[in-house]
PDB file of N, CA and C in Angstrom:
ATOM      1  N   UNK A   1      36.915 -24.967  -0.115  1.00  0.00           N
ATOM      2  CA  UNK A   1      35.465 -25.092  -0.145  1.00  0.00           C
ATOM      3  C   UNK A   1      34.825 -24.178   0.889  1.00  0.00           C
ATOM      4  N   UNK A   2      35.607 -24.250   1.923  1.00  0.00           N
ATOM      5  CA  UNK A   2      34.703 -23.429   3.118  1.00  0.00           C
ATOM      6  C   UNK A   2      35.028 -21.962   2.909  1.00  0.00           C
ATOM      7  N   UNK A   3      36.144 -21.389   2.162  1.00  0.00           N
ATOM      8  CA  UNK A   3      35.787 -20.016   1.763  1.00  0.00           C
ATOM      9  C   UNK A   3      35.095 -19.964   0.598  1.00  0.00           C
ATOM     10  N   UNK A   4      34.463 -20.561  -0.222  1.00  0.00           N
ATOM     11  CA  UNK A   4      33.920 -20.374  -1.159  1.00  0.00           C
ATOM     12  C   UNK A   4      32.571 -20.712  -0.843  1.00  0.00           C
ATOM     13  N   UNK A   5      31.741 -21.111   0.595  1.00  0.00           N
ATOM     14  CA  UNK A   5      31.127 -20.840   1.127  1.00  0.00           C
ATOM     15  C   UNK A   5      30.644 -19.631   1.616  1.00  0.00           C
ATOM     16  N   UNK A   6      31.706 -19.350   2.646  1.00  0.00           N
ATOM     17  CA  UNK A   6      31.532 -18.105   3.402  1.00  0.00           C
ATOM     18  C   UNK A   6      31.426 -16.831   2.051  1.00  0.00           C
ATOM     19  N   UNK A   7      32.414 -16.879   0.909  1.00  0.00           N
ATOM     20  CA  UNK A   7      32.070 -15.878   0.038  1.00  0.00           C
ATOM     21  C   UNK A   7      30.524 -15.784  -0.579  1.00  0.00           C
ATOM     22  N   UNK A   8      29.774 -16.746  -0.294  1.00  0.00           N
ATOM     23  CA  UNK A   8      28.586 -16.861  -1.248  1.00  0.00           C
ATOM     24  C   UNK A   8      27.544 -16.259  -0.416  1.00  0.00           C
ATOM     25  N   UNK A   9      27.832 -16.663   0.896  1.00  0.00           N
ATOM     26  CA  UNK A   9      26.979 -15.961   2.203  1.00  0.00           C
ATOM     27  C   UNK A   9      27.040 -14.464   2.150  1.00  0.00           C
ATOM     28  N   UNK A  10      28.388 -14.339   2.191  1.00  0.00           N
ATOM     29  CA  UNK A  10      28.448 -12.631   2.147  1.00  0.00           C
ATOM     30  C   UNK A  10      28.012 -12.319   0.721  1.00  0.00           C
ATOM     31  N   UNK A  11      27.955 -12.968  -0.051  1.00  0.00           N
ATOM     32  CA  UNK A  11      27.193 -11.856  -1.455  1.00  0.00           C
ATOM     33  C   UNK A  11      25.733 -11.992  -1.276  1.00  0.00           C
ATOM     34  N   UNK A  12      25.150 -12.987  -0.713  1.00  0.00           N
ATOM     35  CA  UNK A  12      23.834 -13.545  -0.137  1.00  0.00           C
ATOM     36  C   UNK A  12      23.403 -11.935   0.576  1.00  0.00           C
ATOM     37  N   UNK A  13      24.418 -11.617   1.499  1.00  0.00           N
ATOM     38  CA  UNK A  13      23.422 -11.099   2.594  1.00  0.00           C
ATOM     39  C   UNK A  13      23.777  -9.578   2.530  1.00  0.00           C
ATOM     40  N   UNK A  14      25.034  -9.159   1.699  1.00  0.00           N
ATOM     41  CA  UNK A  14      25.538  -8.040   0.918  1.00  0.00           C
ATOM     42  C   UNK A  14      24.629  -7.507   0.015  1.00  0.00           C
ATOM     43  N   UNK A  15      23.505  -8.349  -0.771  1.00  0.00           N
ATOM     44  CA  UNK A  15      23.313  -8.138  -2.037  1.00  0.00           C
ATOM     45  C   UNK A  15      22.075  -7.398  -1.515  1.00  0.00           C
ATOM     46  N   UNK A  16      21.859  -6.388  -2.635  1.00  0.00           N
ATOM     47  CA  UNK A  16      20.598  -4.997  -2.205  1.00  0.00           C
ATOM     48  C   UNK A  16      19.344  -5.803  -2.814  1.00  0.00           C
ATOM     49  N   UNK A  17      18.206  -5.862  -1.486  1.00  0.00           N
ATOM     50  CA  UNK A  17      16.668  -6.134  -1.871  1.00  0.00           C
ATOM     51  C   UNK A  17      15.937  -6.162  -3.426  1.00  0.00           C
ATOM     52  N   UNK A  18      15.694  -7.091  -3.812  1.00  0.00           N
ATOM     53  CA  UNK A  18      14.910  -6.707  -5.069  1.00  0.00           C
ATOM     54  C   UNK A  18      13.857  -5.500  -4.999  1.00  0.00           C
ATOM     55  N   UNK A  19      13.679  -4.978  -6.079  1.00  0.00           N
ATOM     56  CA  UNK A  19      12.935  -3.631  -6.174  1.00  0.00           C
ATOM     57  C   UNK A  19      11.335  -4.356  -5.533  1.00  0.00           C
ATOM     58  N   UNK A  20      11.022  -5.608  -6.104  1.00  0.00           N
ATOM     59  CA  UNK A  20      10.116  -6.128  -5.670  1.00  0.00           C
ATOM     60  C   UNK A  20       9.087  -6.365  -4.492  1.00  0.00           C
ATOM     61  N   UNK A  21      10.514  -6.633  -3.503  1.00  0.00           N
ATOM     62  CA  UNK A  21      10.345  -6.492  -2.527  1.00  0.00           C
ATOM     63  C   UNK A  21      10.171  -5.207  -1.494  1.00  0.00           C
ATOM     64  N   UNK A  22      10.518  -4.127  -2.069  1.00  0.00           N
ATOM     65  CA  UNK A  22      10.272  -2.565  -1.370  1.00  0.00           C
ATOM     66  C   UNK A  22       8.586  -2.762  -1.423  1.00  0.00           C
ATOM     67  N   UNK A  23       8.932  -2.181  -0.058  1.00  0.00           N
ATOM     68  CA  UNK A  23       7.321  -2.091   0.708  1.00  0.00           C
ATOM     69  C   UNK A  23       6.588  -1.095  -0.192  1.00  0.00           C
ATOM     70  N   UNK A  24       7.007   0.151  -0.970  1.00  0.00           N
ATOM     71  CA  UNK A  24       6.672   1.504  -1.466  1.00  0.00           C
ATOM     72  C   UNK A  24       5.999   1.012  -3.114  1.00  0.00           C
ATOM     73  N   UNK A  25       7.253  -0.161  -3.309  1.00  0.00           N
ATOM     74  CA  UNK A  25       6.946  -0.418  -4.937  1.00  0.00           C
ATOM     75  C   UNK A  25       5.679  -1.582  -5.023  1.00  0.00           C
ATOM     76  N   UNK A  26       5.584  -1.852  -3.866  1.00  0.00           N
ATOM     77  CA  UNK A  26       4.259  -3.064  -3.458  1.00  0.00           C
ATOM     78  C   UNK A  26       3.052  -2.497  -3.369  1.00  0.00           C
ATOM     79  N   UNK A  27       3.098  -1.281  -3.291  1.00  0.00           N
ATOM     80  CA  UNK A  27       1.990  -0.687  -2.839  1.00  0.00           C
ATOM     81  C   UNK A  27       1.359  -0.208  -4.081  1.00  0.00           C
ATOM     82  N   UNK A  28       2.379   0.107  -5.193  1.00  0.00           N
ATOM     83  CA  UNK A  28       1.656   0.737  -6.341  1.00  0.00           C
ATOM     84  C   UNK A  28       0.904  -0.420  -7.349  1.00  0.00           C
ATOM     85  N   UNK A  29      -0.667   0.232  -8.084  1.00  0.00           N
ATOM     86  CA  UNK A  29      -1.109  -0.702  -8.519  1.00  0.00           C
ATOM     87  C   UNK A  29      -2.171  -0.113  -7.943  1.00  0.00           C
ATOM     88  N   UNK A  30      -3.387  -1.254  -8.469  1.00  0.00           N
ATOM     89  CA  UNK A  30      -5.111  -1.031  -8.211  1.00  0.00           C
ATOM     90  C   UNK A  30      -5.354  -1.790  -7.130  1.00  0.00           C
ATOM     91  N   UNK A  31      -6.106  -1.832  -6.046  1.00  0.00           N
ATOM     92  CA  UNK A  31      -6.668  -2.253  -4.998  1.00  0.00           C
ATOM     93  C   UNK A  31      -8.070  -2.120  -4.869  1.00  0.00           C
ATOM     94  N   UNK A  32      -8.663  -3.321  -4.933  1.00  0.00           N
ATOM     95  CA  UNK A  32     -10.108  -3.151  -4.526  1.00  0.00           C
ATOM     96  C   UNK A  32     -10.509  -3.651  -3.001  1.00  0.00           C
ATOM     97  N   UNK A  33     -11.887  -2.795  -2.554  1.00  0.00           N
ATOM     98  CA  UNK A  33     -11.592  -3.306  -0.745  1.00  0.00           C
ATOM     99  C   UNK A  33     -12.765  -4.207  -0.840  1.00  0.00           C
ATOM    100  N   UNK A  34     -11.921  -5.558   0.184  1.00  0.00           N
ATOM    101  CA  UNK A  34     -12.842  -6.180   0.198  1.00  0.00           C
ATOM    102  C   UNK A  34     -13.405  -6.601   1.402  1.00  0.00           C
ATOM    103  N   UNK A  35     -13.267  -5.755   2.498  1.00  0.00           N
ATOM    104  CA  UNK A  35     -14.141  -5.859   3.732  1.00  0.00           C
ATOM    105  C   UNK A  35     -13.194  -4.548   4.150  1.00  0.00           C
ATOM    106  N   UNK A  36     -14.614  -4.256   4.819  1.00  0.00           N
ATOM    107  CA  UNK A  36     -14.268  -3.243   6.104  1.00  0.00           C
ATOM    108  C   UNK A  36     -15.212  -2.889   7.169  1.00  0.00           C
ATOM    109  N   UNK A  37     -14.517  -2.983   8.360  1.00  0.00           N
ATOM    110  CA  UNK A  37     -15.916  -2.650   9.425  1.00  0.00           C
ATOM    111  C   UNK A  37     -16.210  -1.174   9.659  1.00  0.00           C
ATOM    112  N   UNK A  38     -16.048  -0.474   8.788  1.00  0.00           N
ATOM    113  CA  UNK A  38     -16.529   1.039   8.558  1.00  0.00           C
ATOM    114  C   UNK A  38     -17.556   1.252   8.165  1.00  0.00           C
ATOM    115  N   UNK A  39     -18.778   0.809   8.712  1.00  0.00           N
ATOM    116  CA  UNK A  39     -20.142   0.472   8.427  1.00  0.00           C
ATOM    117  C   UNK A  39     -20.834   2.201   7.621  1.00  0.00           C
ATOM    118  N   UNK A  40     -19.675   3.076   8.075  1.00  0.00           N
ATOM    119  CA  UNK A  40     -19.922   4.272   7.089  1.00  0.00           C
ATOM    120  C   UNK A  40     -19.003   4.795   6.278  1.00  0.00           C
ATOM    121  N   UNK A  41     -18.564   4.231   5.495  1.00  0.00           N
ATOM    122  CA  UNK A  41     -16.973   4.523   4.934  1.00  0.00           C
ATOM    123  C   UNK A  41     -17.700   4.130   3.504  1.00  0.00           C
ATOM    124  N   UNK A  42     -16.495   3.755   3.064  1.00  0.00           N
ATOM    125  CA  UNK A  42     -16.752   3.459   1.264  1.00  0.00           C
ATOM    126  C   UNK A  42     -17.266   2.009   1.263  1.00  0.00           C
ATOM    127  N   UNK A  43     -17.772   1.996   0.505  1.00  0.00           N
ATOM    128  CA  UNK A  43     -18.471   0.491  -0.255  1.00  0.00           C
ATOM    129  C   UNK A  43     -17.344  -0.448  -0.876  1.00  0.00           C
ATOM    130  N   UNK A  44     -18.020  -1.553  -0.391  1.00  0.00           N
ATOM    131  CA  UNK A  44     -17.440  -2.597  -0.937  1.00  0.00           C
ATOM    132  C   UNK A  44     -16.990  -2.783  -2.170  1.00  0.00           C
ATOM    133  N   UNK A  45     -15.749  -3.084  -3.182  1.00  0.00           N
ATOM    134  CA  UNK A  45     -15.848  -2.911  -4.736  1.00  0.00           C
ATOM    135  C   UNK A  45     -14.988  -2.015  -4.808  1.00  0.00           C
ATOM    136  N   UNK A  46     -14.871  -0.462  -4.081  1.00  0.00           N
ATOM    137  CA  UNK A  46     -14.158   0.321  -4.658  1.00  0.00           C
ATOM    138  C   UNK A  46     -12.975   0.059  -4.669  1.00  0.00           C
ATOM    139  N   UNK A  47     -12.369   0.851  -5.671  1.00  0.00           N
ATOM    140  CA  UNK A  47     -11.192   0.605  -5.889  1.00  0.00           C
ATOM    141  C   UNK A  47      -9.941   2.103  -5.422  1.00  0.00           C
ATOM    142  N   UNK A  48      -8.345   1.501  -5.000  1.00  0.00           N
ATOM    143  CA  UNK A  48      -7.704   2.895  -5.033  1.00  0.00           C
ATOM    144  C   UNK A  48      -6.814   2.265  -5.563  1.00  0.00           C
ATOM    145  N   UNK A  49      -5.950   3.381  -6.522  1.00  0.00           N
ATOM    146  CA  UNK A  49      -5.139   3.419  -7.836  1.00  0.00           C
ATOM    147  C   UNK A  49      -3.985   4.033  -6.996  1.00  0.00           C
ATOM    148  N   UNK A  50      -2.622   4.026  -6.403  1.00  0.00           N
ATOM    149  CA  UNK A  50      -1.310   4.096  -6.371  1.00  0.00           C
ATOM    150  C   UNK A  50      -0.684   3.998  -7.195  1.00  0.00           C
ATOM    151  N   UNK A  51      -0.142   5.092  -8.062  1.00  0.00           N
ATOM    152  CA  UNK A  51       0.755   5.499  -8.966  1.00  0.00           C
ATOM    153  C   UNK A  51       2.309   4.981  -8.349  1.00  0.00           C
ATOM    154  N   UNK A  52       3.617   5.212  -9.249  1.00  0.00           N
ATOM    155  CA  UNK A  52       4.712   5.159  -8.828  1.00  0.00           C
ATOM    156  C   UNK A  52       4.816   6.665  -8.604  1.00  0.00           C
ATOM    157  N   UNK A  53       4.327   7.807  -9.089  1.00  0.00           N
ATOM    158  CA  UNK A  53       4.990   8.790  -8.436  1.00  0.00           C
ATOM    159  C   UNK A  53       4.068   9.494  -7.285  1.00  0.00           C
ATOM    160  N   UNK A  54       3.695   8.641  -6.516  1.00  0.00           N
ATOM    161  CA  UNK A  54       2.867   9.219  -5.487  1.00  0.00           C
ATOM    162  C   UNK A  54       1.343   9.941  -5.537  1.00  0.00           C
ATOM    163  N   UNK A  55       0.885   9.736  -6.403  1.00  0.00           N
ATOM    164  CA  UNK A  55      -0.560   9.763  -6.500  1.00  0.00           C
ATOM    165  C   UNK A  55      -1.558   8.885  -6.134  1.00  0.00           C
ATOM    166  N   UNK A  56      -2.352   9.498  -5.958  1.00  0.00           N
ATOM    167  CA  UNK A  56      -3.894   8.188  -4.974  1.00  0.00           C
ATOM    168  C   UNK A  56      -5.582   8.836  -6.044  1.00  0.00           C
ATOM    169  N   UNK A  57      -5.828   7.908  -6.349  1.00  0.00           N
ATOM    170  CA  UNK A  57      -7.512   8.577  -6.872  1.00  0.00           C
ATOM    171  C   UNK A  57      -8.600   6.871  -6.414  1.00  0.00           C
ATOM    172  N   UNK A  58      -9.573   6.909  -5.642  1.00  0.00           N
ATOM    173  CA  UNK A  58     -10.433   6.078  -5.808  1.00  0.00           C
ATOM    174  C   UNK A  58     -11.195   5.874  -6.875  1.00  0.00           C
ATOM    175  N   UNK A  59     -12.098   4.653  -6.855  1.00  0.00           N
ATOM    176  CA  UNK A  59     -12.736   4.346  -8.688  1.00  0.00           C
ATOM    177  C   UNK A  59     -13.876   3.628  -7.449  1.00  0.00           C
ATOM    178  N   UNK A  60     -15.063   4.678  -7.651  1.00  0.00           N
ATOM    179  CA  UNK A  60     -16.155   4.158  -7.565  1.00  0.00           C
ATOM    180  C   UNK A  60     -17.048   3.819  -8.274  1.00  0.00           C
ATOM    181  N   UNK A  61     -18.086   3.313  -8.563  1.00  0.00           N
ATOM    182  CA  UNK A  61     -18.968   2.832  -9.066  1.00  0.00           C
ATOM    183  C   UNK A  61     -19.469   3.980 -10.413  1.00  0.00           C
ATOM    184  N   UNK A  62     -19.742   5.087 -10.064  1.00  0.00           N
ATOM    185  CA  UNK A  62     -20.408   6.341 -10.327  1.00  0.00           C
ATOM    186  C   UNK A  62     -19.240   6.961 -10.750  1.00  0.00           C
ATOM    187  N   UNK A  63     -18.171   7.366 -10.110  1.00  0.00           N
ATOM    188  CA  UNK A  63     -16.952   8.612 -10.505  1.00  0.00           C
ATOM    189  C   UNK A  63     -15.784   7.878  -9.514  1.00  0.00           C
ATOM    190  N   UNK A  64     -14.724   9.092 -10.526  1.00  0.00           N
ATOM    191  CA  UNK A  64     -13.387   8.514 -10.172  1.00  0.00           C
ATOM    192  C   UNK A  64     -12.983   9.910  -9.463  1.00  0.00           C
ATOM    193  N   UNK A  65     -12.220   9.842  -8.096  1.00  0.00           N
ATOM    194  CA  UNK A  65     -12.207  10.877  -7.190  1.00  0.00           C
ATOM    195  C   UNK A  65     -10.598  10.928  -6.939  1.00  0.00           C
ATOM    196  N   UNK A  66      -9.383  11.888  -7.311  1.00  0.00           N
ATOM    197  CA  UNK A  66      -8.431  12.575  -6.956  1.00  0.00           C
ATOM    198  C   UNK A  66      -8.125  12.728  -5.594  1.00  0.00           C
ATOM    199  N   UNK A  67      -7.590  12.027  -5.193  1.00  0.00           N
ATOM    200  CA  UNK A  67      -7.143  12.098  -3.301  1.00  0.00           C
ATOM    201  C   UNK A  67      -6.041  13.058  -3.308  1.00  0.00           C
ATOM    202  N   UNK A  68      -5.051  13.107  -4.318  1.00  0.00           N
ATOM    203  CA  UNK A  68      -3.890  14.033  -4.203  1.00  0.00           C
ATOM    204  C   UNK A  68      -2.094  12.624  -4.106  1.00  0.00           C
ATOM    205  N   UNK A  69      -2.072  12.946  -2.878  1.00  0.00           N
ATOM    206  CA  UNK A  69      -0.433  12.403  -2.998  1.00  0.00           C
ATOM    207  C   UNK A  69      -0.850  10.719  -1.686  1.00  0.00           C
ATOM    208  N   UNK A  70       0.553   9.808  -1.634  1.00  0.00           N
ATOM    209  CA  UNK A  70       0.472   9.177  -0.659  1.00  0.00           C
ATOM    210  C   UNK A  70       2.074   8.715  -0.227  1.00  0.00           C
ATOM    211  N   UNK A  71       2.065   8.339   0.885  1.00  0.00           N
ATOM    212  CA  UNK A  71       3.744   7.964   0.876  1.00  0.00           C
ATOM    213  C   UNK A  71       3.105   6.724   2.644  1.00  0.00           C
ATOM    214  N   UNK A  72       4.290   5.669   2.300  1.00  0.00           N
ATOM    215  CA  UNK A  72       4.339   4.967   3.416  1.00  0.00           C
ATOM    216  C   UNK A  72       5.660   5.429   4.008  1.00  0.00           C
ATOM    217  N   UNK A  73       5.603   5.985   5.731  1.00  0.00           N
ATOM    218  CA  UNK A  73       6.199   6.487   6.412  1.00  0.00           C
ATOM    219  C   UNK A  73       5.899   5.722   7.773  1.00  0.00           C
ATOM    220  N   UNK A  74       7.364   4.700   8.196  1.00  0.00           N
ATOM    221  CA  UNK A  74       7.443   4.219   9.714  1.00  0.00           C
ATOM    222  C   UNK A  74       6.184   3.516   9.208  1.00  0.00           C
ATOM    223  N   UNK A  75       5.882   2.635   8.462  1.00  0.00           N
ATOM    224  CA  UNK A  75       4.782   1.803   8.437  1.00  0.00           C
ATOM    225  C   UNK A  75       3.327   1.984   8.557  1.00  0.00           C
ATOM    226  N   UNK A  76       3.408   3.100   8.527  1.00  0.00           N
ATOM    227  CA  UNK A  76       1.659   3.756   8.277  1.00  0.00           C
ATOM    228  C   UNK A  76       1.516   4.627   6.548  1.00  0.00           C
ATOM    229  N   UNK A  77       0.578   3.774   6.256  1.00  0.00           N
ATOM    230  CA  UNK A  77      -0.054   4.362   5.242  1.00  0.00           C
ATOM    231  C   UNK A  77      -0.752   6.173   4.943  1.00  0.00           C
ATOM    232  N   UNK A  78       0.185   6.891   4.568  1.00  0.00           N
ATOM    233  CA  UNK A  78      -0.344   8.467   4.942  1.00  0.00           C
ATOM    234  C   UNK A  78      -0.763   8.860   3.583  1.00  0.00           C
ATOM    235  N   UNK A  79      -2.127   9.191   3.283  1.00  0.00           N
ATOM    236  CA  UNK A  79      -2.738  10.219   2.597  1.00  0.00           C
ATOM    237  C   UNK A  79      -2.210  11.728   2.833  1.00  0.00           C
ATOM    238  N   UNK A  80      -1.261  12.193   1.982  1.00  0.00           N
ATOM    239  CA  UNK A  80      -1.162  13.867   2.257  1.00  0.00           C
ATOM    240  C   UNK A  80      -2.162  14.518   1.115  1.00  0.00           C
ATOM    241  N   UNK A  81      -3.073  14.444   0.662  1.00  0.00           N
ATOM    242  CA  UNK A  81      -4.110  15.771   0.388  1.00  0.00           C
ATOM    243  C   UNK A  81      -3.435  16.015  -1.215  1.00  0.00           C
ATOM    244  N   UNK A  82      -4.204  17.280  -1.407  1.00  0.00           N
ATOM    245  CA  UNK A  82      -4.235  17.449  -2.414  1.00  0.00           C
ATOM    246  C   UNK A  82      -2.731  18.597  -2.576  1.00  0.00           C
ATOM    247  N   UNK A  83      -3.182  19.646  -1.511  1.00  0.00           N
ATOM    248  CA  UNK A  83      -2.136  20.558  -0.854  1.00  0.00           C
ATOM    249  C   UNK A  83      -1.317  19.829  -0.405  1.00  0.00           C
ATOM    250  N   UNK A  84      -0.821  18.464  -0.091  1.00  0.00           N
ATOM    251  CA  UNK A  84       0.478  17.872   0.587  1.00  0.00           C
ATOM    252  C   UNK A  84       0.558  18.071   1.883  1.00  0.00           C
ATOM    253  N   UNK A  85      -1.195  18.750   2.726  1.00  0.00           N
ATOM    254  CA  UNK A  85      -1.077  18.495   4.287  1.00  0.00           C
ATOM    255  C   UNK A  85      -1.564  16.877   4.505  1.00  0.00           C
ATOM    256  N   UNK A  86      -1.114  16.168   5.429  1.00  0.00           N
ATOM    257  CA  UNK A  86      -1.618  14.729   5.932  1.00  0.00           C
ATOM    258  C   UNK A  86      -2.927  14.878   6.557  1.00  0.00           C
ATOM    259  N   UNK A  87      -3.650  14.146   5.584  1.00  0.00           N
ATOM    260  CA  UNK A  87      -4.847  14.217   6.178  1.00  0.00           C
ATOM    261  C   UNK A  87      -5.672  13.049   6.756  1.00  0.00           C
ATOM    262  N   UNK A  88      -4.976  11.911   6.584  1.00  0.00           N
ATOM    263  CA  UNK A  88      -5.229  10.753   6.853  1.00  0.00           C
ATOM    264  C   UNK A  88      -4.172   9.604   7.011  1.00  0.00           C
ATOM    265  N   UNK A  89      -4.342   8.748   8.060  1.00  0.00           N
ATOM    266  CA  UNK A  89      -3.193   7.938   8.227  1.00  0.00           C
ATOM    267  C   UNK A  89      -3.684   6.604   9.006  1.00  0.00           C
ATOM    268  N   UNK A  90      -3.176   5.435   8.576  1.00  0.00           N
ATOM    269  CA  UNK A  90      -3.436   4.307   8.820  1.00  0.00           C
ATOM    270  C   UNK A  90      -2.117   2.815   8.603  1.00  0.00           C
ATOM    271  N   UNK A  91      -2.329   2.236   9.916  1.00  0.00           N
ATOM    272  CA  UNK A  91      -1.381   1.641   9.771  1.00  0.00           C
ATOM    273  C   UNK A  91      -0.966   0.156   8.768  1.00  0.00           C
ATOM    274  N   UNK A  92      -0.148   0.001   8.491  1.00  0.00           N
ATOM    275  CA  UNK A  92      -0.051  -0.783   7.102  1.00  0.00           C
ATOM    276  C   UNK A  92       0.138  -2.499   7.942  1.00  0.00           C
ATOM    277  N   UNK A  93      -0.650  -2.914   8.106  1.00  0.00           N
ATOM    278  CA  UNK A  93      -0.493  -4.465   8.823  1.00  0.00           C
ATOM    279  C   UNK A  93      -0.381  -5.464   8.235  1.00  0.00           C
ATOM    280  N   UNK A  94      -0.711  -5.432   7.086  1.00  0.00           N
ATOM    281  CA  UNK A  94      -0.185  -6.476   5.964  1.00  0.00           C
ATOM    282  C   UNK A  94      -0.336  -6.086   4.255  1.00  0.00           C
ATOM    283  N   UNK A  95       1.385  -6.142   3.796  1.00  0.00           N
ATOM    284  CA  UNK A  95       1.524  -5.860   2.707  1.00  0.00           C
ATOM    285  C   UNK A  95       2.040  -6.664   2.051  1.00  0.00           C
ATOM    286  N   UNK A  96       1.617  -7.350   0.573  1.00  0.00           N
ATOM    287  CA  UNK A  96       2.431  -7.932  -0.238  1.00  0.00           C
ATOM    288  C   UNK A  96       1.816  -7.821  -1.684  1.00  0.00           C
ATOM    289  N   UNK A  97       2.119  -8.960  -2.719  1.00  0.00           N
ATOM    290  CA  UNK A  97       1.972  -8.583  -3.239  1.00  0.00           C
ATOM    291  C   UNK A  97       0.616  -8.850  -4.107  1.00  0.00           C
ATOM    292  N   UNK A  98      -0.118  -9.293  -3.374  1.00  0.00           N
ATOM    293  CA  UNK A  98      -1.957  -9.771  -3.378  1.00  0.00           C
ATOM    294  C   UNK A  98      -2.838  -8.692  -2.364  1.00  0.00           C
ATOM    295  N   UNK A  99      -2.265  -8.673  -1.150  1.00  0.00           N
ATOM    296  CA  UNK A  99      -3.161  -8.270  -0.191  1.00  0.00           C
ATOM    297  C   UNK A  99      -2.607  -7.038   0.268  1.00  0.00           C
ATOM    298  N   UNK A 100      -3.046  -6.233   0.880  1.00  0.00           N
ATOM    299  CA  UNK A 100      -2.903  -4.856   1.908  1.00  0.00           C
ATOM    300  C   UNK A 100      -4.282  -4.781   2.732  1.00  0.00           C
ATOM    301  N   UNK A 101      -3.957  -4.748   4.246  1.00  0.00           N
ATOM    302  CA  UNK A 101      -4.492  -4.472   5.455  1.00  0.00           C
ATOM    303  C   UNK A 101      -4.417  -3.229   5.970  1.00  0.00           C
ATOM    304  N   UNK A 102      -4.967  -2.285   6.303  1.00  0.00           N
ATOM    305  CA  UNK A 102      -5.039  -0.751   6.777  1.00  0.00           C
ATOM    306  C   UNK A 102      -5.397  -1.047   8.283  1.00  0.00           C
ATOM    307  N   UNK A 103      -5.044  -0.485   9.097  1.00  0.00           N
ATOM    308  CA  UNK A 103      -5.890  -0.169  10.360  1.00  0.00           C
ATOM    309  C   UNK A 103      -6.069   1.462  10.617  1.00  0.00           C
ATOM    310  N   UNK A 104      -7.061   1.860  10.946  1.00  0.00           N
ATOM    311  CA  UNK A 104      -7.080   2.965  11.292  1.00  0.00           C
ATOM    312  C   UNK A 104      -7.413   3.078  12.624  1.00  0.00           C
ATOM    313  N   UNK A 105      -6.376   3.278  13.232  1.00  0.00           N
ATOM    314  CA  UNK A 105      -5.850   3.067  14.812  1.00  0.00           C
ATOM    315  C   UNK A 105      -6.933   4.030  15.636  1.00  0.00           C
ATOM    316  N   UNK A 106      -7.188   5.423  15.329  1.00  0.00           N
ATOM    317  CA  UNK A 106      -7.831   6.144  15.734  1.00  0.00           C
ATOM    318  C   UNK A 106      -9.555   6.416  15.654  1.00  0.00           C
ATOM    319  N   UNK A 107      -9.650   5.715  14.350  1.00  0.00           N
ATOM    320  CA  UNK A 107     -10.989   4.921  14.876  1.00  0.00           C
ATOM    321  C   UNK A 107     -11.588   3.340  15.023  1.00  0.00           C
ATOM    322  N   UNK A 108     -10.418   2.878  14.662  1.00  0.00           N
ATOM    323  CA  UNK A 108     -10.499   1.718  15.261  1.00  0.00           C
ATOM    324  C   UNK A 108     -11.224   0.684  14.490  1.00  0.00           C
ATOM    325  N   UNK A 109     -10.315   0.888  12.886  1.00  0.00           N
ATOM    326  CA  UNK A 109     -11.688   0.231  11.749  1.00  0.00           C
ATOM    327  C   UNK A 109     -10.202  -0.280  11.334  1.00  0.00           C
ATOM    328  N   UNK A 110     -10.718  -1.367  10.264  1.00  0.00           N
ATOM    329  CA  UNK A 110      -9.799  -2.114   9.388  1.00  0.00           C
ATOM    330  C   UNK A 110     -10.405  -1.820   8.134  1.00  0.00           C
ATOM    331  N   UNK A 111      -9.706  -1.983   7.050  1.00  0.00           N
ATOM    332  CA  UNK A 111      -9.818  -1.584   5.301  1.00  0.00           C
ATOM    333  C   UNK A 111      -8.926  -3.047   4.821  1.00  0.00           C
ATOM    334  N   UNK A 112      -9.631  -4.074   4.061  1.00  0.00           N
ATOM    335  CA  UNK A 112      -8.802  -4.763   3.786  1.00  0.00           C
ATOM    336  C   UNK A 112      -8.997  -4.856   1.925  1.00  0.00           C
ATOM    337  N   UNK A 113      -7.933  -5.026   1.457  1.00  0.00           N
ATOM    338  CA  UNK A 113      -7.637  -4.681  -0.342  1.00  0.00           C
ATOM    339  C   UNK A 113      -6.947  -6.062  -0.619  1.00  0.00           C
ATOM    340  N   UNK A 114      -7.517  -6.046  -2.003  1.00  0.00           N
ATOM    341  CA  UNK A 114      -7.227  -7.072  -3.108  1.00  0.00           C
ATOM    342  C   UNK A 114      -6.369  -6.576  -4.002  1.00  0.00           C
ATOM    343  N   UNK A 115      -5.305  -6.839  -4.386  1.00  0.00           N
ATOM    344  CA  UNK A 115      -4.302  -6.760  -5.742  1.00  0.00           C
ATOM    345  C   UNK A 115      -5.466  -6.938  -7.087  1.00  0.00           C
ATOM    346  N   UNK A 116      -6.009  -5.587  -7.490  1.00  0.00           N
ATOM    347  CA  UNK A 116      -6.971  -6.178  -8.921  1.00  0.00           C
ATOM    348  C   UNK A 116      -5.574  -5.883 -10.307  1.00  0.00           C
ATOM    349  N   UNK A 117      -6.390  -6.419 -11.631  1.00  0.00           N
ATOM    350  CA  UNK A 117      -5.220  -5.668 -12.707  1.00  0.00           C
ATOM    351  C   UNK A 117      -6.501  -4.664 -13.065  1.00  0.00           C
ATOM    352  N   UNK A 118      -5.395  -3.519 -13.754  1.00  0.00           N
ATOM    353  CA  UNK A 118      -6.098  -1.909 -13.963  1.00  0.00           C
ATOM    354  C   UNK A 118      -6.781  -2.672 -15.202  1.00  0.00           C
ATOM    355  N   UNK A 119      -7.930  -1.755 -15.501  1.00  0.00           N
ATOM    356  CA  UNK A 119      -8.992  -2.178 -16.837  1.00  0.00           C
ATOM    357  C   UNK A 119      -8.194  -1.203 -17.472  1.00  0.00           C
TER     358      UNK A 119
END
């Protein structure tokens, strides 16, 4: 009994993460923001679209806007552009699979997003 324990532990803790659970595959999907203290930033409502192969476009009210690429790296959320220079970066403080938290460390604002489904 007690190795047929210990074998179940080791396949337990052996066994590779559900895809689910990857921080990268959590991220893809529609997000709408629903607070931010960026009293000059984007409006409330909008939405950003994360592809699986690394694409970003916002959905505003009026038009839908092409950001270019995105990748989570060391736990910050990085916008690389259209050209693939980083042009924006923010740290990822809470991810799952409802919510995402941004901080943007350097100015010192939060972006907080809702899990929407795509129309």
């Amino acid at each position: 009994m007690r190795s047929f324990v210990i074998a179940a532990a080791l396949v337990f803790v052996v066994s590779p993460a559900r895809a689910a659970d990857d921080p990268v595959s959590l991220l893809v999907g529609v997000w709408e923001i629903t607070y931010t203290d960026a009293t000059d930033g984007i409006p409330l409502g909008t939405k950003l679209e994360l592809t699986k192969d690394g694409k970003v476009k916002w959905i505003g009210k009026d038009k839908t806007e092409d950001l270019g690429g995105y990748k989570l790296e060391n736990g910050y959320f990085v916008l690389t552009g259209k050209t693939g220079d980083k042009n924006d970066k923010a740290r990822a403080v809470l991810l799952n699979k409802s919510s995402l938290v941004l901080n943007d460390e350097v100015q010192d604002k939060v972006v907080v997003f809702k899990r929407v489904k795509p129309k």
